[in-house]
N, C-alpha and C. Protein backbone atom coordinates (compact mmCIF):
# COMPACT_ATOMS: atom_id res chain seq x y z
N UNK A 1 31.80 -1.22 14.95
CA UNK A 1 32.57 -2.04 14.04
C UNK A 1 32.04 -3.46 14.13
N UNK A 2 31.93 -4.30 13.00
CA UNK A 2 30.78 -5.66 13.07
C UNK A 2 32.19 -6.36 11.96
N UNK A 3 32.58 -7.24 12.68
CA UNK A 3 33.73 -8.62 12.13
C UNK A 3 32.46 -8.95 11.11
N UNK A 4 33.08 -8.81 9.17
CA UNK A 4 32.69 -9.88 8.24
C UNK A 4 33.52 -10.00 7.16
N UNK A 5 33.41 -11.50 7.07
CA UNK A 5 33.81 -11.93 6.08
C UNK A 5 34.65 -10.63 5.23
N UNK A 6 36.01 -11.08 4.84
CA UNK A 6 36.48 -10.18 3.71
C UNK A 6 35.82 -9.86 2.11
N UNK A 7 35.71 -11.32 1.67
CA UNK A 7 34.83 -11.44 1.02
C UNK A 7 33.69 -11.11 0.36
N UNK A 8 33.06 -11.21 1.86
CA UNK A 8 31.51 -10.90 1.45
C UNK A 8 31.38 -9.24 1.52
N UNK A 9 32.90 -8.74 2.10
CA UNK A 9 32.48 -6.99 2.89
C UNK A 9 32.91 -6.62 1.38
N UNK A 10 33.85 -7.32 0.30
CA UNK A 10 34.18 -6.92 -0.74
C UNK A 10 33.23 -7.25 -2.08
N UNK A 11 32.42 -8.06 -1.97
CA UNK A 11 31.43 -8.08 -2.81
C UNK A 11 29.75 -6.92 -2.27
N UNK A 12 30.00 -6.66 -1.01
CA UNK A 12 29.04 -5.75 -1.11
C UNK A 12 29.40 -4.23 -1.34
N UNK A 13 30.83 -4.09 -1.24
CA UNK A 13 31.28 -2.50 -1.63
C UNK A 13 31.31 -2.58 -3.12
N UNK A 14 31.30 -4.01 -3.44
CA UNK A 14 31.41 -3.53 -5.11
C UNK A 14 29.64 -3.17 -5.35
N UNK A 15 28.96 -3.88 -4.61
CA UNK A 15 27.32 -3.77 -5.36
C UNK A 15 26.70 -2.96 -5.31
N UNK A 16 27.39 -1.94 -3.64
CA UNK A 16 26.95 -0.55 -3.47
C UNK A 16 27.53 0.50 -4.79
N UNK A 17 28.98 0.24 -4.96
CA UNK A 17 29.71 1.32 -5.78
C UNK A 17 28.87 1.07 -7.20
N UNK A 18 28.41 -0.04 -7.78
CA UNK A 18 27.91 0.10 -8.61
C UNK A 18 25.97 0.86 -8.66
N UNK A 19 25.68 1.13 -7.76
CA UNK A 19 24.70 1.45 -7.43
C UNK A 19 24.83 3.12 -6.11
N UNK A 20 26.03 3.28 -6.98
CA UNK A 20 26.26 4.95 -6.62
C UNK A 20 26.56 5.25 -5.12
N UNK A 21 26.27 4.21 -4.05
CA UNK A 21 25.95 4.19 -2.89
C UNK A 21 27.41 4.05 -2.13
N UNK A 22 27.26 4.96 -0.98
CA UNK A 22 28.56 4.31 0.29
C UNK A 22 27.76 3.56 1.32
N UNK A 23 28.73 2.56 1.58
CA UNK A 23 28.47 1.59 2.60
C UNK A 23 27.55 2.67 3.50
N UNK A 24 28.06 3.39 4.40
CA UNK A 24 27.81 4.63 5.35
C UNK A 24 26.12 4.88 4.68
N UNK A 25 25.95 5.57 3.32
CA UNK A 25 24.66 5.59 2.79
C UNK A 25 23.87 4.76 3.09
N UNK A 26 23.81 3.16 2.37
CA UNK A 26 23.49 2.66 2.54
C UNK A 26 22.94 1.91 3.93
N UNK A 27 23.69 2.03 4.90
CA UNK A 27 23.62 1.63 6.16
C UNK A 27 22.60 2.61 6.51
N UNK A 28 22.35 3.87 6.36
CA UNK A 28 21.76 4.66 6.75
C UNK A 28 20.26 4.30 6.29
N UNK A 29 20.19 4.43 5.28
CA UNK A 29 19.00 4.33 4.60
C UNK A 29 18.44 2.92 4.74
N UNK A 30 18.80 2.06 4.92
CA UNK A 30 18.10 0.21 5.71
C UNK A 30 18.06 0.54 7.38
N UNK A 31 18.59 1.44 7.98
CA UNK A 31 18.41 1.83 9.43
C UNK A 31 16.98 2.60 9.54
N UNK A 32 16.99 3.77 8.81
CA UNK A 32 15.90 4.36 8.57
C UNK A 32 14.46 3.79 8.16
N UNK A 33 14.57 2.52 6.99
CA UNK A 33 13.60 2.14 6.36
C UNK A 33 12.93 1.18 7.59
N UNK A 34 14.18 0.58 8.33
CA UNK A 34 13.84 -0.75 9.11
C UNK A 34 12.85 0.21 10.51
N UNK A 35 13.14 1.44 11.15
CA UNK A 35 12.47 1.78 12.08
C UNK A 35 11.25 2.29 11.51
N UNK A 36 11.23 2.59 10.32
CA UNK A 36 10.16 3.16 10.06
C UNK A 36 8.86 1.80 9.53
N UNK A 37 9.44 1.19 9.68
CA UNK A 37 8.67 -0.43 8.99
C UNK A 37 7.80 -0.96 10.25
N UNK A 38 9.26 -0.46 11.34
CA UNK A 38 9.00 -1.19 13.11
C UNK A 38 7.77 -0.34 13.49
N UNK A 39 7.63 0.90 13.08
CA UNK A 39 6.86 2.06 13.74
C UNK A 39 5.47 1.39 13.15
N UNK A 40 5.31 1.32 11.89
CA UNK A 40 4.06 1.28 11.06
C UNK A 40 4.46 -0.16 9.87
N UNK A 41 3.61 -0.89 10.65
CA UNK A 41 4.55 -2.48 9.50
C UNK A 41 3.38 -2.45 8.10
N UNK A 42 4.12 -2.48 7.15
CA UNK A 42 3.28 -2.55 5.47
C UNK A 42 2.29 -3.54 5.70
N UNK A 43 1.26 -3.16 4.94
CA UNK A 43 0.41 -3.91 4.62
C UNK A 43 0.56 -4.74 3.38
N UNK A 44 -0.09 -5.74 3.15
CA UNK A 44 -0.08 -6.73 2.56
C UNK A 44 -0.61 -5.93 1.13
N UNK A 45 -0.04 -5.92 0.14
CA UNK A 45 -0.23 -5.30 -1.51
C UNK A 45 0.46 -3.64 -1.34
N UNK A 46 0.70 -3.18 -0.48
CA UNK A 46 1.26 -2.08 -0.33
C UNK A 46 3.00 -2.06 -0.25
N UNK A 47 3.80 -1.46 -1.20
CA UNK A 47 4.63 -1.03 -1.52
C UNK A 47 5.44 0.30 -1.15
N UNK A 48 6.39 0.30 0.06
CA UNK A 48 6.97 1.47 0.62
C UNK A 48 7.94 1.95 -0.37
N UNK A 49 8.08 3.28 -0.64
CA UNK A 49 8.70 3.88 -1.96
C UNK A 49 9.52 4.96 -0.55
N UNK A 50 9.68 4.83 0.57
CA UNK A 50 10.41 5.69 1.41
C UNK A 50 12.17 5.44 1.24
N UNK A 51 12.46 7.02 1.59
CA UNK A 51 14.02 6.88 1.26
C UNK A 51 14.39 8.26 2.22
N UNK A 52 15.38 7.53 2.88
CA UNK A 52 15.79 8.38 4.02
C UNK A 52 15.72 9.87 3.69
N UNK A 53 15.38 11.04 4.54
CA UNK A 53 14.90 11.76 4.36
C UNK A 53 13.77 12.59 3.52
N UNK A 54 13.44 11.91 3.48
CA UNK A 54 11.88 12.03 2.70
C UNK A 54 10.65 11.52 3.20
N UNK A 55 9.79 12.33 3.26
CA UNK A 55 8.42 11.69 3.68
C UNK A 55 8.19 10.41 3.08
N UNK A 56 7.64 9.31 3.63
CA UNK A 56 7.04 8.16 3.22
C UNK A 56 5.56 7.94 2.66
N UNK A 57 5.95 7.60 1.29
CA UNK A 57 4.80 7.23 0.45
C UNK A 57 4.26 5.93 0.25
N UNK A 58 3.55 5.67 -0.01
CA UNK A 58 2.84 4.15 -0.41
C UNK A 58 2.37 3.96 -1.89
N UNK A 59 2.27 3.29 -2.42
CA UNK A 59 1.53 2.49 -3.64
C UNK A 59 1.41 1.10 -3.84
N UNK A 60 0.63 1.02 -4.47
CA UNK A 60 -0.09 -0.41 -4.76
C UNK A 60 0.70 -1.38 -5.15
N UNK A 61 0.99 -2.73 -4.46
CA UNK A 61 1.85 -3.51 -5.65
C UNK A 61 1.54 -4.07 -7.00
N UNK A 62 2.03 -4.01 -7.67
CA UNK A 62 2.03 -4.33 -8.96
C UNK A 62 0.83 -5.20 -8.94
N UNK A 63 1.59 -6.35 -8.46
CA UNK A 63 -0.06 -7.50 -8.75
C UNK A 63 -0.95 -7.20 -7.19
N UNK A 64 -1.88 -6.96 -7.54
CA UNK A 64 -2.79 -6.90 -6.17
C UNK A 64 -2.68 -8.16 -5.38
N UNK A 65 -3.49 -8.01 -3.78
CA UNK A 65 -3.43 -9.08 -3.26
C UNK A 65 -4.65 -9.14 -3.18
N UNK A 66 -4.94 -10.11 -1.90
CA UNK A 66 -6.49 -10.52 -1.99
C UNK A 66 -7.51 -9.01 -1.65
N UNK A 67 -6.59 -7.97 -1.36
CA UNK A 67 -7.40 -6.67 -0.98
C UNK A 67 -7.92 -6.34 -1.99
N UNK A 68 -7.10 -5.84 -2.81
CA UNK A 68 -7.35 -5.58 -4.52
C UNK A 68 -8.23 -6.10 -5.76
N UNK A 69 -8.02 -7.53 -5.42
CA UNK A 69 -9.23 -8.53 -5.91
C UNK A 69 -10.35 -7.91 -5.50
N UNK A 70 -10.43 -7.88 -3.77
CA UNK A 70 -11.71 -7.60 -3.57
C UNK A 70 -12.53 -6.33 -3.65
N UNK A 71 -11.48 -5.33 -3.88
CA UNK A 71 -11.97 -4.08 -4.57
C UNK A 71 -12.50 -4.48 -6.04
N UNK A 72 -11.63 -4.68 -6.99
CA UNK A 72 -12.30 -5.19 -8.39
C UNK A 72 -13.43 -5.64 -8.44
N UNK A 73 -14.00 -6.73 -7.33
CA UNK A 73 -15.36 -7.25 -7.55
C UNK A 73 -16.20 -6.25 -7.32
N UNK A 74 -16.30 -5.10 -7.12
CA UNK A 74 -17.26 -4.51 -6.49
C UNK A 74 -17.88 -3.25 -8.21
């Protein structure tokens, strides 16, 4: 149990409920994403598309970084 704000605990049950999610879900799935980040930290232009129980995928970010550039020149 973690003391917050009434407030703020009531503006985030509304942002989950609108986004289909229970607190409990949600908690789960930023627990999951965060060890799995700790295990193997993203690379720079790479985009984690992982979601609790599911294998973890990668893709490119939108705008490349300097990796991407330097693929293009070639």
């Amino acid at each position: 149990m973690i003391e917050v704000d009434p407030g703020l605990k009531r503006d985030l049950h509304s942002a989950l409920a609108a986004d289909g999610l229970t607190l409990k879900d949600w908690f789960l799935r930023r627990v999951s994403e965060y060890i799995v980040e700790r295990r193997q930290p993203s690379l720079p232009g790479i985009t984690s598309l992982y979601q609790a129980g599911e294998e973890q995928s990668l893709r490119a970010a939108e705008e490349p970084g300097e990796y991407g550039k330097q693929q293009n020149r070639k």
